[in-house]
N, C-alpha and C. Protein backbone atom coordinates (compact mmCIF):
# COMPACT_ATOMS: atom_id res chain seq x y z
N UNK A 1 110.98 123.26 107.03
CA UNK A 1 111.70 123.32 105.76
C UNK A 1 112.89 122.37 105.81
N UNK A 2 113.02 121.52 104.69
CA UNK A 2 114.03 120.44 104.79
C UNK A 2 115.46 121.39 104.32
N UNK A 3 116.82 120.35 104.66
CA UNK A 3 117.62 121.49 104.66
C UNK A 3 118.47 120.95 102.83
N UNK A 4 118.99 121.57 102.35
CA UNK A 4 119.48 120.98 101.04
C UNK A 4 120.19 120.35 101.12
N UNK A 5 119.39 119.56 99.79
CA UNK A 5 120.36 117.90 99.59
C UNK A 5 119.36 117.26 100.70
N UNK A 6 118.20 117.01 100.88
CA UNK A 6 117.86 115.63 102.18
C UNK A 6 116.59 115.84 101.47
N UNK A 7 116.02 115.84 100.37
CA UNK A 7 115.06 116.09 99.65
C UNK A 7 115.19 114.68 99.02
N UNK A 8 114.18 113.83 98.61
CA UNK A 8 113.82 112.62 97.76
C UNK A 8 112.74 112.75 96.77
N UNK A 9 113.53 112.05 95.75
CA UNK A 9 112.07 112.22 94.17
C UNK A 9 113.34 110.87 93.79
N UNK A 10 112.04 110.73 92.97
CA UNK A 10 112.40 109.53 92.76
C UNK A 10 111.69 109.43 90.98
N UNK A 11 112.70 108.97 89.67
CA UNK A 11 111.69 108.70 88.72
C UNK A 11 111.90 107.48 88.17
N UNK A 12 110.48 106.60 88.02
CA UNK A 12 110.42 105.15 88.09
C UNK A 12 109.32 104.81 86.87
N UNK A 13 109.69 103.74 86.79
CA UNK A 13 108.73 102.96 85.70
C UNK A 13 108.27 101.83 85.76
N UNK A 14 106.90 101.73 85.70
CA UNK A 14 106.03 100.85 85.69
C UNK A 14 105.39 99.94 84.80
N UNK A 15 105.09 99.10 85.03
CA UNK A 15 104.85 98.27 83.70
C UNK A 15 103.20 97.00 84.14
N UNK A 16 103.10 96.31 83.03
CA UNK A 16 101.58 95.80 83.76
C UNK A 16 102.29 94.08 83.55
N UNK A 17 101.41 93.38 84.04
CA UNK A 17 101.44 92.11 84.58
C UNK A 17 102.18 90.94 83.48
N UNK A 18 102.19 91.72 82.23
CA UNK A 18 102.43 90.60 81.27
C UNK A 18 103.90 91.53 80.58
N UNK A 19 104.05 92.73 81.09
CA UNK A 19 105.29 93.54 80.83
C UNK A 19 105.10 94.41 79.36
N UNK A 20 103.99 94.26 79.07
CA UNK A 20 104.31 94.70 77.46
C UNK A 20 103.67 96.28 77.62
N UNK A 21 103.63 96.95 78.68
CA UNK A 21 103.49 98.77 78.48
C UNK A 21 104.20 99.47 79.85
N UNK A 22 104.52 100.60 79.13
CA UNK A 22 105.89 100.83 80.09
C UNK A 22 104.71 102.38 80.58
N UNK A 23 105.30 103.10 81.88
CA UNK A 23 104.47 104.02 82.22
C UNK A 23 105.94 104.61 82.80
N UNK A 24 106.44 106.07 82.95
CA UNK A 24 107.48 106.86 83.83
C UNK A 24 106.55 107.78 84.11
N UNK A 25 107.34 107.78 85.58
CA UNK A 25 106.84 109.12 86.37
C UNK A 25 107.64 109.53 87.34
N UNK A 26 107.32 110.92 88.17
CA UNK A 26 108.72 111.16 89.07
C UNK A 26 107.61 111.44 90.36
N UNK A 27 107.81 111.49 91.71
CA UNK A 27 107.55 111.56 92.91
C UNK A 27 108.51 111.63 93.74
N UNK A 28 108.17 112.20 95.27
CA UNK A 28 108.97 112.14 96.04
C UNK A 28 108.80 111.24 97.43
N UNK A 29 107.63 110.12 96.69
CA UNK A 29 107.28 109.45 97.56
C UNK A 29 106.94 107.82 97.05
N UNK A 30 108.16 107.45 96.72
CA UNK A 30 107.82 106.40 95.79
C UNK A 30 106.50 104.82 96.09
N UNK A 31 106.78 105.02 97.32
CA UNK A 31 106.25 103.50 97.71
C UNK A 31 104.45 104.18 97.94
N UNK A 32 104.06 105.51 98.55
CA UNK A 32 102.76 106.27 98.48
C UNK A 32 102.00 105.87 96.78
N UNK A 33 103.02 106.81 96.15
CA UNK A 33 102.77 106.59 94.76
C UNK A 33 102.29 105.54 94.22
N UNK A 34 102.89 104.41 94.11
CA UNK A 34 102.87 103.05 94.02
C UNK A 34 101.75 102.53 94.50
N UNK A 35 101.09 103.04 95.46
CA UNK A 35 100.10 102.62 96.52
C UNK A 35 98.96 103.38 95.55
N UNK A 36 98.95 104.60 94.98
CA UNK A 36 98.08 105.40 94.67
C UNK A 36 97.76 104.74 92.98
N UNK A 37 98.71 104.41 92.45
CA UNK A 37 98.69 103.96 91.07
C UNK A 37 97.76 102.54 91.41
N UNK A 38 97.88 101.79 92.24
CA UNK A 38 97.34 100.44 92.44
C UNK A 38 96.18 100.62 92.66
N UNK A 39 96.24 101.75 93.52
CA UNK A 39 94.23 102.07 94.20
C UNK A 39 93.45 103.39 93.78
N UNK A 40 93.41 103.34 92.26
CA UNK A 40 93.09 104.99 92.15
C UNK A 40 91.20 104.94 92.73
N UNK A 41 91.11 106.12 92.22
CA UNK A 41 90.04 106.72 92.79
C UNK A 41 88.77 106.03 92.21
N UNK A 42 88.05 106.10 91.96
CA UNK A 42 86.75 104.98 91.38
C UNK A 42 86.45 106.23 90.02
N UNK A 43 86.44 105.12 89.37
CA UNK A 43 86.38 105.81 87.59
C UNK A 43 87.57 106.34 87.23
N UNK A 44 88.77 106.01 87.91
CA UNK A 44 89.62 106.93 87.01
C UNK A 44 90.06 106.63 85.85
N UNK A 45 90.12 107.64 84.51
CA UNK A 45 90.75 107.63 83.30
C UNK A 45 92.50 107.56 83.34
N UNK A 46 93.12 107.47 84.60
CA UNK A 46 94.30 107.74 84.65
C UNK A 46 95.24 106.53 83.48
N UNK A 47 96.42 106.92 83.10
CA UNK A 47 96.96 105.77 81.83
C UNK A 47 97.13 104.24 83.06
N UNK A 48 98.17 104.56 83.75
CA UNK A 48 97.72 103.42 84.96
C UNK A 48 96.76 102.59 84.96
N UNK A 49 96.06 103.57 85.18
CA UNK A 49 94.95 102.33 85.60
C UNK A 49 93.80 101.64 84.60
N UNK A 50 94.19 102.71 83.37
CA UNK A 50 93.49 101.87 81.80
C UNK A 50 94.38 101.07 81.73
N UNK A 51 95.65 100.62 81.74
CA UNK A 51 96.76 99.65 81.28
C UNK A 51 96.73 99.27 82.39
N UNK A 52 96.43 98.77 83.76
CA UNK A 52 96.70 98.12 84.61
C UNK A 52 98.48 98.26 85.46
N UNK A 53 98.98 99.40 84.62
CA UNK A 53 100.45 99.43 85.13
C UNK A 53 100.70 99.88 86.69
N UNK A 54 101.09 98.60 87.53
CA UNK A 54 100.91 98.44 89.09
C UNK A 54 102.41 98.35 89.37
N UNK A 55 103.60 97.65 88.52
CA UNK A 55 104.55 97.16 89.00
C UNK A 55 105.74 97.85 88.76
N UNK A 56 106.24 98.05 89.83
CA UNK A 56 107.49 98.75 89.55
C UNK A 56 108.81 98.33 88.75
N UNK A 57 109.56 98.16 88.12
CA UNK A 57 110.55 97.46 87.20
C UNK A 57 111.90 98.43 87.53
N UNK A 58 111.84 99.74 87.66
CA UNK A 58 112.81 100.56 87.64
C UNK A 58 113.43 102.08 88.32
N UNK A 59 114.06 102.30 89.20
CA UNK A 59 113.80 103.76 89.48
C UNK A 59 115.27 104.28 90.29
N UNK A 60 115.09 105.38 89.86
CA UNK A 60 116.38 106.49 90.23
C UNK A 60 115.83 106.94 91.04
N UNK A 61 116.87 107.76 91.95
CA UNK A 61 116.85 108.72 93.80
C UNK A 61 117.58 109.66 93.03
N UNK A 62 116.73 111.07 92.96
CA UNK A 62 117.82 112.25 93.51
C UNK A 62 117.03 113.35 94.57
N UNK A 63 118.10 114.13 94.53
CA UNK A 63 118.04 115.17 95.68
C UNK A 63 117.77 116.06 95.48
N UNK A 64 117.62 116.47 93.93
CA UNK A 64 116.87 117.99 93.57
C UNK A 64 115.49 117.31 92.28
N UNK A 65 114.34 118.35 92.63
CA UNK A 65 113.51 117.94 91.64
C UNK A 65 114.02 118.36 90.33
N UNK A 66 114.47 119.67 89.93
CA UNK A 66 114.52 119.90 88.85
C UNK A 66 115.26 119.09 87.85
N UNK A 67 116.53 118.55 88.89
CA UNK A 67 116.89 117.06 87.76
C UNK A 67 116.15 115.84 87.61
N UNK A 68 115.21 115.44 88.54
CA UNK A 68 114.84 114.66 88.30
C UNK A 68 113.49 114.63 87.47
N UNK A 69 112.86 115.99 87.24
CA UNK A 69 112.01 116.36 86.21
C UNK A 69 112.64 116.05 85.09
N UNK A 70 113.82 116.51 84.74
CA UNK A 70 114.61 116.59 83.50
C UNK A 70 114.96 115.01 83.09
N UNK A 71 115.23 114.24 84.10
CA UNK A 71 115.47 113.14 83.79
C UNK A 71 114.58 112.16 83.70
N UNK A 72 113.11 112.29 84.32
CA UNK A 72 111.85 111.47 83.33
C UNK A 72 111.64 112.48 82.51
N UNK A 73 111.51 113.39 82.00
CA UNK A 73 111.17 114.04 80.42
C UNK A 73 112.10 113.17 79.28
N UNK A 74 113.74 113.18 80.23
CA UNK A 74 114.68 112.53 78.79
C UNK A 74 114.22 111.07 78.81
N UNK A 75 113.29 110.27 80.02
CA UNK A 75 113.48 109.08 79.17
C UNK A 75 111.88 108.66 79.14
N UNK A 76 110.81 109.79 78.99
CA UNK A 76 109.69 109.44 78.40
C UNK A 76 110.19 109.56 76.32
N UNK A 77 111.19 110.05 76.29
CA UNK A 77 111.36 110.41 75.10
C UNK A 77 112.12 109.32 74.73
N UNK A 78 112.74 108.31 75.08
CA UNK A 78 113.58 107.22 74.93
C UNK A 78 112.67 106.60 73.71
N UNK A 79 113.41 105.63 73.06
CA UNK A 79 112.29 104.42 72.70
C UNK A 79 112.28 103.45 73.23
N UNK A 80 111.09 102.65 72.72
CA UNK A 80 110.98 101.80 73.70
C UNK A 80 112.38 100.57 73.75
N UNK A 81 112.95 100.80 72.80
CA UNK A 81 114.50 99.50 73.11
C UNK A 81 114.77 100.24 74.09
N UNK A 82 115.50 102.01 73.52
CA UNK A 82 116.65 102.32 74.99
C UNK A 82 115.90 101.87 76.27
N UNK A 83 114.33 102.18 76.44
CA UNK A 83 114.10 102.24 77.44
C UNK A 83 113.76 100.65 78.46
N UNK A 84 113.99 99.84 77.38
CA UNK A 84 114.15 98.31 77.77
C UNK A 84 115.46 97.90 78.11
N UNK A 85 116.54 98.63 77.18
CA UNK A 85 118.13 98.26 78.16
C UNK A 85 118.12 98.98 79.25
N UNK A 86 117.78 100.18 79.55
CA UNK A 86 118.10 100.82 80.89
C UNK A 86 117.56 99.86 82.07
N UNK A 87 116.43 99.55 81.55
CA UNK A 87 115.43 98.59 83.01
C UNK A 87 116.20 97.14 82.75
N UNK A 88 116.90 97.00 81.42
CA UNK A 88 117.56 95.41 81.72
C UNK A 88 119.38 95.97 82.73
N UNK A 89 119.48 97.11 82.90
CA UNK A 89 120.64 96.98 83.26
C UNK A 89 120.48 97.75 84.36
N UNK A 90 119.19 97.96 84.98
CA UNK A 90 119.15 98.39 86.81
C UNK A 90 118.41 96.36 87.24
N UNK A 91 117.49 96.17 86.33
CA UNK A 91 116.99 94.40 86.65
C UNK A 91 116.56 94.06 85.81
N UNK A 92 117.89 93.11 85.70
CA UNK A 92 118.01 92.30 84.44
C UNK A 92 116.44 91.75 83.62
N UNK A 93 116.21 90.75 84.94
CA UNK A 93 114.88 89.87 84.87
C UNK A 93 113.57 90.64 84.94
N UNK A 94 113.72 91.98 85.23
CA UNK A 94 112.21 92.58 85.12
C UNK A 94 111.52 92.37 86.35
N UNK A 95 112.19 91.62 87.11
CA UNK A 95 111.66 91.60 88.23
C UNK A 95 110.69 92.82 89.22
N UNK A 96 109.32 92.21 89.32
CA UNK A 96 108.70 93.36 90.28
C UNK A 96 109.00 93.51 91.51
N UNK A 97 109.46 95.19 91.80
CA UNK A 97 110.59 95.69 92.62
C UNK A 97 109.27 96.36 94.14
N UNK A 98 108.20 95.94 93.60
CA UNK A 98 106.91 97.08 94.64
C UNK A 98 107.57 96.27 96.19
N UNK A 99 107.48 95.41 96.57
CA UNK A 99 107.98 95.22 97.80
C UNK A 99 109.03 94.80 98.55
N UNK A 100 110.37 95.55 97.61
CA UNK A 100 111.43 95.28 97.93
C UNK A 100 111.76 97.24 98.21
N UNK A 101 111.05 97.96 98.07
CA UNK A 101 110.83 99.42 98.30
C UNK A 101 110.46 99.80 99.46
């Protein structure tokens, strides 16, 4: 049992090759995740992997899930501007962040 506070989740957003569809989600294993979104399972219907969304653009660290549930719920609800300044003001350029993780 981990001891409190040394817990990781992480909620991040993804986007596909030409940038024009955004995907959030929360994990506590960001770079696994990332790995799992890129290689799903054969046939999957997942939104991922119908939109091709592989690249990471954006993502927060906390230490308890329940905020960080709360905090991809508040910004699946964003629109899509807010949710284009937030990712222009963690990277600027949109830059894909998968192997700098």
């Amino acid at each position: 049992m981990k001891t409190i506070g040394t817990h990781n989740y992480y909620v991040y957003i993804l986007t596909n090759k030409s940038k024009t569809v955004l995907y959030t989600g929360v994990t506590n294993n960001l770079k696994e995740r990332i790995h799992q979104h890129k290689n799903p399972l054969p046939f999957s219907k997942a939104f991922t992997t119908k939109y091709k969304c592989f690249f990471l653009i954006y993502y927060e660290h906390f230490n308890n899930i329940e905020i960080a549930i709360k905090r991809e719920k508040q910004i699946k609800g964003f629109s899509r501007i807010k949710k284009e300044q937030l990712i222009e003001a963690f990277n600027s350029n949109w830059g894909f962040l998968n192997d700098s993780i």
